[in-house]
Structure formats: C-alpha cells, structure tokens
Protein backbone atom coordinates (compact mmCIF):
# COMPACT_ATOMS: atom_id res chain seq x y z
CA UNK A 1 65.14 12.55 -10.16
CA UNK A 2 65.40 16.33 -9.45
CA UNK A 3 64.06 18.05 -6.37
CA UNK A 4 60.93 19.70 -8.37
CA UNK A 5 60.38 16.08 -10.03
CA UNK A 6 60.21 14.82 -6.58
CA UNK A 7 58.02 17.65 -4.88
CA UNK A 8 55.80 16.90 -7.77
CA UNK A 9 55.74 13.52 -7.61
CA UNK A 10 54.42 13.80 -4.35
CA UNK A 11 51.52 15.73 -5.31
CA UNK A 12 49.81 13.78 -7.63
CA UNK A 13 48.59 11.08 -4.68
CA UNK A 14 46.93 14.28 -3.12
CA UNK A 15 44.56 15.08 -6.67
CA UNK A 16 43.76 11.31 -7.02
CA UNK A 17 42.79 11.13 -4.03
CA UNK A 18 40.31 14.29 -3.51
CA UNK A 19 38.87 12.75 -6.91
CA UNK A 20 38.09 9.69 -5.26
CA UNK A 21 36.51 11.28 -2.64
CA UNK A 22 34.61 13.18 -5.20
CA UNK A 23 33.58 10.43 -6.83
CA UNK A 24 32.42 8.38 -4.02
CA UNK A 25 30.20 11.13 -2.22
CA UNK A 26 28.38 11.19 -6.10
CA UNK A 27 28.01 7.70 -5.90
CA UNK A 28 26.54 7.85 -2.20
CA UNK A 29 24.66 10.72 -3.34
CA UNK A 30 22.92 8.56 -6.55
CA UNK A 31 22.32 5.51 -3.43
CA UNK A 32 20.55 8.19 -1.10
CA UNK A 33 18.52 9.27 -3.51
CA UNK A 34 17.36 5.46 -4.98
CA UNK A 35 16.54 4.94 -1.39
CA UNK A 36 14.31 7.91 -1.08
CA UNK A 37 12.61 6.79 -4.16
CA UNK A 38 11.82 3.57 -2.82
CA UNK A 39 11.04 4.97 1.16
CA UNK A 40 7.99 6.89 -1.28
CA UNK A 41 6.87 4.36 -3.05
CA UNK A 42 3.15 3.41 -2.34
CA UNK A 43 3.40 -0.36 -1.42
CA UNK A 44 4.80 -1.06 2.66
CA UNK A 45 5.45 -4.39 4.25
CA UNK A 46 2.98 -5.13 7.01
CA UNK A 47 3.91 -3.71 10.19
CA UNK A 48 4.04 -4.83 13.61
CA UNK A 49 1.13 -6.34 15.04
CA UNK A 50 0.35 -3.11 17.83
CA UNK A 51 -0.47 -4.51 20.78
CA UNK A 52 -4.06 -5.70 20.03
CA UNK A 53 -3.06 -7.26 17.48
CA UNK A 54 -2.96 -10.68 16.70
CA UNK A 55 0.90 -11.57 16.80
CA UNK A 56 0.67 -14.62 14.95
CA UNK A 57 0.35 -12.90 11.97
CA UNK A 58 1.39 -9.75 9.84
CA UNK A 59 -1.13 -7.43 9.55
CA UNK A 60 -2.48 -6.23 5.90
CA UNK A 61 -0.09 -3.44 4.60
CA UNK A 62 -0.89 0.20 3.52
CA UNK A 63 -1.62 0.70 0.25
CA UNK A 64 -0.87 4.69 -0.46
CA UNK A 65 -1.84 6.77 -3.88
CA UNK A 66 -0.50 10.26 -4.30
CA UNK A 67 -2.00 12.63 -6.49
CA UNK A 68 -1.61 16.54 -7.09
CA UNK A 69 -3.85 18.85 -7.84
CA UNK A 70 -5.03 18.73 -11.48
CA UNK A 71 -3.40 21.08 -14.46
CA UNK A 72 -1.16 22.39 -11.79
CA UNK A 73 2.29 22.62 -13.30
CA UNK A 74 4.66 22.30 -10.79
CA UNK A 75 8.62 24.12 -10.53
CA UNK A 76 11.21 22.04 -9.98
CA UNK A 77 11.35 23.28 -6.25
CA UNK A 78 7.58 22.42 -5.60
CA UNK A 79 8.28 18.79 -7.47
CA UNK A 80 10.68 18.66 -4.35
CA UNK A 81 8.28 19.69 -1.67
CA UNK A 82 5.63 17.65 -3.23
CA UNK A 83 7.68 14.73 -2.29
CA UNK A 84 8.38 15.51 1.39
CA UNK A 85 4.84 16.99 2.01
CA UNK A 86 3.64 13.06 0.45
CA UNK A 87 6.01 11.38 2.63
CA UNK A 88 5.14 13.51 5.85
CA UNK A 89 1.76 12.78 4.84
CA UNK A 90 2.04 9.06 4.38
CA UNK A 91 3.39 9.11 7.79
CA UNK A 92 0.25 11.29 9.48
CA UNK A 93 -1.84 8.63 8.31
CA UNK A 94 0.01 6.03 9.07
CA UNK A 95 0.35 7.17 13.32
CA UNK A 96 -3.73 8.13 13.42
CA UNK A 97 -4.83 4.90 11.85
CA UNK A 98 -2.53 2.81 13.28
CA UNK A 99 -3.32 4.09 16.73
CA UNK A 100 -6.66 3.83 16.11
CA UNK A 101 -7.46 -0.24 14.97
CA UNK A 102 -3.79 -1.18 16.86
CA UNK A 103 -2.54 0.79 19.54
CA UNK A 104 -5.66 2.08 21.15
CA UNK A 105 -2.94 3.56 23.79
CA UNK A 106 -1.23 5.60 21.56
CA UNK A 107 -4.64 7.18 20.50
CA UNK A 108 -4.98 10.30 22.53
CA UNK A 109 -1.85 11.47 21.70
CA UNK A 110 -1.88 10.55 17.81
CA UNK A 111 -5.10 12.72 17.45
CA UNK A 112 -3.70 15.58 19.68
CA UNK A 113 -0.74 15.99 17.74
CA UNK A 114 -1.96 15.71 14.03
CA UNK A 115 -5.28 17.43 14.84
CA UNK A 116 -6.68 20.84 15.37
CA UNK A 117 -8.55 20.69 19.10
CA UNK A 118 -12.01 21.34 17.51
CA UNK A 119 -11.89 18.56 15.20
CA UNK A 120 -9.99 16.10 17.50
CA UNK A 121 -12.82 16.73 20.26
CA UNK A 122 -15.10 15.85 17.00
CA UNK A 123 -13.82 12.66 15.70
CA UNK A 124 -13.26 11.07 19.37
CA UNK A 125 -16.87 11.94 19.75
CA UNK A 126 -17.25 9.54 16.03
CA UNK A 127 -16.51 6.49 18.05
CA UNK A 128 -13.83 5.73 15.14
CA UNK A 129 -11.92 2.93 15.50
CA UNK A 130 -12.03 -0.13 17.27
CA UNK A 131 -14.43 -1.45 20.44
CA UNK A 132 -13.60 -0.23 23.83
CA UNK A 133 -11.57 -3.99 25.28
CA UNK A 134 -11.36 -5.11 21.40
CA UNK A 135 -7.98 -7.64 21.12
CA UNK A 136 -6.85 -10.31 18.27
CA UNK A 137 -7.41 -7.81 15.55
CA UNK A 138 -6.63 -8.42 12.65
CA UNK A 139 -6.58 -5.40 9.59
CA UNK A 140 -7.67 -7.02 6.91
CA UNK A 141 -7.08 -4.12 4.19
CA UNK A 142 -6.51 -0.53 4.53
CA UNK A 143 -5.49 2.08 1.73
CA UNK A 144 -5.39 5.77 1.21
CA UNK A 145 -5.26 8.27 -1.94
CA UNK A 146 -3.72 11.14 -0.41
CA UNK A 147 -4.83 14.45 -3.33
CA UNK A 148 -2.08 16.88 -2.17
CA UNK A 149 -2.83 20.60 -3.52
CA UNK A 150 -0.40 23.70 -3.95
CA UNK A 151 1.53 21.92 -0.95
CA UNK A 152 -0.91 23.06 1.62
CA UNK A 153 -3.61 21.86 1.31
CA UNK A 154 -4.65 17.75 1.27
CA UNK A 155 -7.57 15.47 1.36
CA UNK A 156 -6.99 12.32 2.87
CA UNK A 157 -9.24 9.24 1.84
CA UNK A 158 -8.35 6.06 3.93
CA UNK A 159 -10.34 2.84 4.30
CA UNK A 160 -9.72 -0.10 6.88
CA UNK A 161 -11.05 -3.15 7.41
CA UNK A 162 -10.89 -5.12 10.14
CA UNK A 163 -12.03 -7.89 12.60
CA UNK A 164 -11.49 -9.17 15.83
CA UNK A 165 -12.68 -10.18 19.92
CA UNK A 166 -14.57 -8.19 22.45
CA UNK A 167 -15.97 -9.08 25.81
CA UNK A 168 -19.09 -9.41 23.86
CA UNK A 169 -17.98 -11.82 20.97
CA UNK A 170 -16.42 -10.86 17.41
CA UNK A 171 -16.71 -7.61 15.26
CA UNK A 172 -16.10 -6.70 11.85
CA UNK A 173 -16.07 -3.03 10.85
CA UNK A 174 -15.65 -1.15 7.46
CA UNK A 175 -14.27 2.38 7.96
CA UNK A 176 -14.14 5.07 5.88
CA UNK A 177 -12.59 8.64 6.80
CA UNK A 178 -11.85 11.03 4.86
CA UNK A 179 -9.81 13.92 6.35
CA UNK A 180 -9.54 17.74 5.45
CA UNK A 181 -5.66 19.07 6.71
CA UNK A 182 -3.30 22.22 5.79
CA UNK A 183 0.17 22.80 6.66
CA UNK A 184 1.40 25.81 8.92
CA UNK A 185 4.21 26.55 10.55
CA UNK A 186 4.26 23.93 12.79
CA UNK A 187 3.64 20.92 10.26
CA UNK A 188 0.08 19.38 9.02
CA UNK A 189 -3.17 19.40 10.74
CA UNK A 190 -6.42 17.94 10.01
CA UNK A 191 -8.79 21.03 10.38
CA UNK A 192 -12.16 18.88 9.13
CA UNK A 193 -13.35 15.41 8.85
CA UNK A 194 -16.26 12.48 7.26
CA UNK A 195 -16.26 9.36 8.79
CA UNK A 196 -18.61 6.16 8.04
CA UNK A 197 -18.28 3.22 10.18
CA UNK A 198 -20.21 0.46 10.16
CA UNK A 199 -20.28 -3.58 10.38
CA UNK A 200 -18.58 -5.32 7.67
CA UNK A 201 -20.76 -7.75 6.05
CA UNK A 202 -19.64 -11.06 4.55
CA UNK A 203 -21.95 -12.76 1.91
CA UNK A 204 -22.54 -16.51 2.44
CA UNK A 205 -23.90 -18.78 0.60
CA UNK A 206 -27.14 -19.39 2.87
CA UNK A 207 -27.83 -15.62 1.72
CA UNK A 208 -27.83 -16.25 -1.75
CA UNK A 209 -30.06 -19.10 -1.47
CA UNK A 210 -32.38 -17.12 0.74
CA UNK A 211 -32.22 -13.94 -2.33
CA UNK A 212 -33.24 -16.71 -4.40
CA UNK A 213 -36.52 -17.64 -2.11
CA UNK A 214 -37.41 -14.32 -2.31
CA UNK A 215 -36.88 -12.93 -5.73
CA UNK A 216 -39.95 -12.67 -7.76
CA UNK A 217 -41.18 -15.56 -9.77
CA UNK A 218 -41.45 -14.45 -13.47
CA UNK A 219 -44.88 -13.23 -14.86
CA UNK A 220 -47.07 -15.65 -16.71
CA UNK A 221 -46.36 -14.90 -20.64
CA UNK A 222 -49.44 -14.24 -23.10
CA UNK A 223 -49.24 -17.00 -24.77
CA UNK A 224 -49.13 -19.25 -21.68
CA UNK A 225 -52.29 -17.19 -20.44
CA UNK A 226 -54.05 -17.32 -23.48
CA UNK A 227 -53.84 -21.35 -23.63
CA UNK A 228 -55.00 -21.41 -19.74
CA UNK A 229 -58.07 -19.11 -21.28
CA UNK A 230 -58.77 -21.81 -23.83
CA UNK A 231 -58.20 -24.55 -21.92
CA UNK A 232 -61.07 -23.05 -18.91
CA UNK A 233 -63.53 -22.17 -21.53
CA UNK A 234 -62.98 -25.84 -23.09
CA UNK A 235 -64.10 -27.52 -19.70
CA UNK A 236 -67.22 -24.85 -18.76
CA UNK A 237 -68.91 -24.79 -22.27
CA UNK A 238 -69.03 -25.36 -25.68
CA UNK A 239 -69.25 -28.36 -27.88
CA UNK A 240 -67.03 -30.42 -25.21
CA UNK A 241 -69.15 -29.21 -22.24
CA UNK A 242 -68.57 -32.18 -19.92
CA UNK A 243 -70.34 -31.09 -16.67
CA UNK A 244 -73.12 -29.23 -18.41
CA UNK A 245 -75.85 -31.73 -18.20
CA UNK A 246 -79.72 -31.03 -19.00
C-alpha cells in the first residue's frame, strides 16, 4: 500500500462517520416531531388530584378541540404558529381551570398572569369556581373548543363539572365560561369573559315518577263523550225513564 493509498484510507472513516451523524440527527429530528404531534393532540391523561382533590382517584381529563377561523387559508408559516398558539393555549386553560376547581391557592396568581386587570377584577367578582373551604372534589368532566383566529385572536369555550364537601354539606356545580383573549407582546390575555354557574342537577327516578303525577291526564275523546251523553239522557228521560214516576 502506497503513502496516498494509506492517507486515503484513512479518510474514508471520517465521511462515514459525519453521515452517520447526519443520519441520526434526521432520525431524532422525525422522533421530535412525532412527539410534538402527540404533546397536541386533544385527549390528556387525568392529572394530579390538586390539593382539594380527592387523591384516591384520577380526576376526569381535558378534552380539547381546536379550530381556526373559517375559509381562512393558512401559509405554511401560520400552519406553524397555529400549532404553538393551540398548544400555548391548551396550556392557559389548563393553569386557570385547574386553579380554579383544584388548587384554589394557585388562583390569584393564575388569573393575574393570563388576565388583563379589568377582567380579572371581573371574573373574581363571578364567584367562579369552587366554594370558599370546598375539599374531596372530584371533576367529573371538563372540555374546551378553543376557535383560534388569524393567530391573535381566540375564543375559549370550557365546561366543568364537578362535586364535592363543604362545611355546609356536598355541592355539585355545572360551569360554563367562555373567554375572549388576544396575543401581544408579552403572550395571551383574556381581555373579556361569560360565565354561567350553577348547581348540577341529577335526575332520579323519584322525579320521573313525580313528572308522571303531574303530567296532564289525556282529554276525554268524542266518541267517549258522546256515549256518556247517551248514556245520561237514557237514565233522566225517554222511553226507559226509570225515576220519572207520575
């Protein structure tokens, strides 16, 4: 073997080797990118219990729809902010709600940092969330269709339900928010809000027996009425006139 056979030789290790490098950072690239897929998908495990939650058992897990704004055609750099504005989104949501029917603790601060000042002072004022000393809750179901428009603006529809303990006994409420935010500089805020909260009711059976008690009974039909006509006129005169005695 000659010197330049040798020299060269010793080269070829160096090529194969930055290939395999490149070939490994596309296959890490294609795993990063599955994952990212998956972190936005719209089902979640349930979470941690918060700490008024009942640990015993996992609480009901977010349920998240995404949708843009319609006939908007969007370039391939807006497909790619769509997806981090939904998963920045996802995770607003998430920190508000959860701090509000979990970590009552973590409440002030969730609502300062995701809301504008006016509409934070607004929604506190809403009584939205939980009883004041509520514990052993348990979220029963809670979703969200997030409508996500031009990247700026969104409209945030979330329902919870969920049950639990006070001082005073047990509670079931049905919430319903739906929250106005746009992205600035400094990330998304929710600039207006609706909120319906009420009791959740449960339908028993007792119920349904007592609707039946006091539904309507069913009119008389004109035949039926017509025989009862008959039958009256039968007993007070006529040829069969019993009582009508000279």
């Amino acid at each position: 073997m000659t010197t330049a056979e040798s020299k060269e030789s010793k080269r070829k290790p160096w090529w194969l080797f930055a290939m395999a490098i490149l070939a490994i950072g596309g296959i890490v690239a294609a795993a990063v990118a599955m994952t990212l897929e998956e972190d936005d998908s719209d089902a979640s495990g349930g979470p941690p219990s918060g700490s008024i939650g009942d640990p015993e058992i996992r609480q009901a897990g977010w349920k998240f729809e995404f949708q843009k704004a319609p006939g908007m055609r969007l370039s391939k750099k807006q497909r790619a902010s769509f997806r981090t504005q939904r998963t920045k989104l996802k995770a607003m949501t998430q920190d508000i709600f959860d701090a509000l029917f979990l970590s009552p603790e973590k409440q002030t601060k969730a609502l300062k940092v995701n809301f504008t000042p006016q509409a934070r002072k607004s929604y506190e004022r809403a009584g939205a969330g939980v009883p004041k000393s509520a514990d052993d809750v348990r979220i029963r179901w809670r979703s969200a269709l997030i409508a996500i428009d031009q990247n700026v603006r969104a409209t945030i529809n979330v329902k919870v339900n969920a049950r639990g303990l006070t001082n005073s006994g047990a509670f079931a409420s049905e919430h319903h928010s739906i929250l106005y935010a746009a992205r600035g500089k400094d990330g998304w805020e929710v600039f207006g809000f609706e909120v319906d909260q009420k009791p959740l009711k449960k339908h028993k059976a007792s119920d349904r027996e007592t609707n039946k008690k006091t539904e309507p009974k069913d009119k008389p039909s004109k035949d039926t009425k017509n025989k009862k006509d008959e039958k009256g006129k039968k007993r007070s005169g006529g040829k069969n006139r019993g009582g009508d005695r000279s």
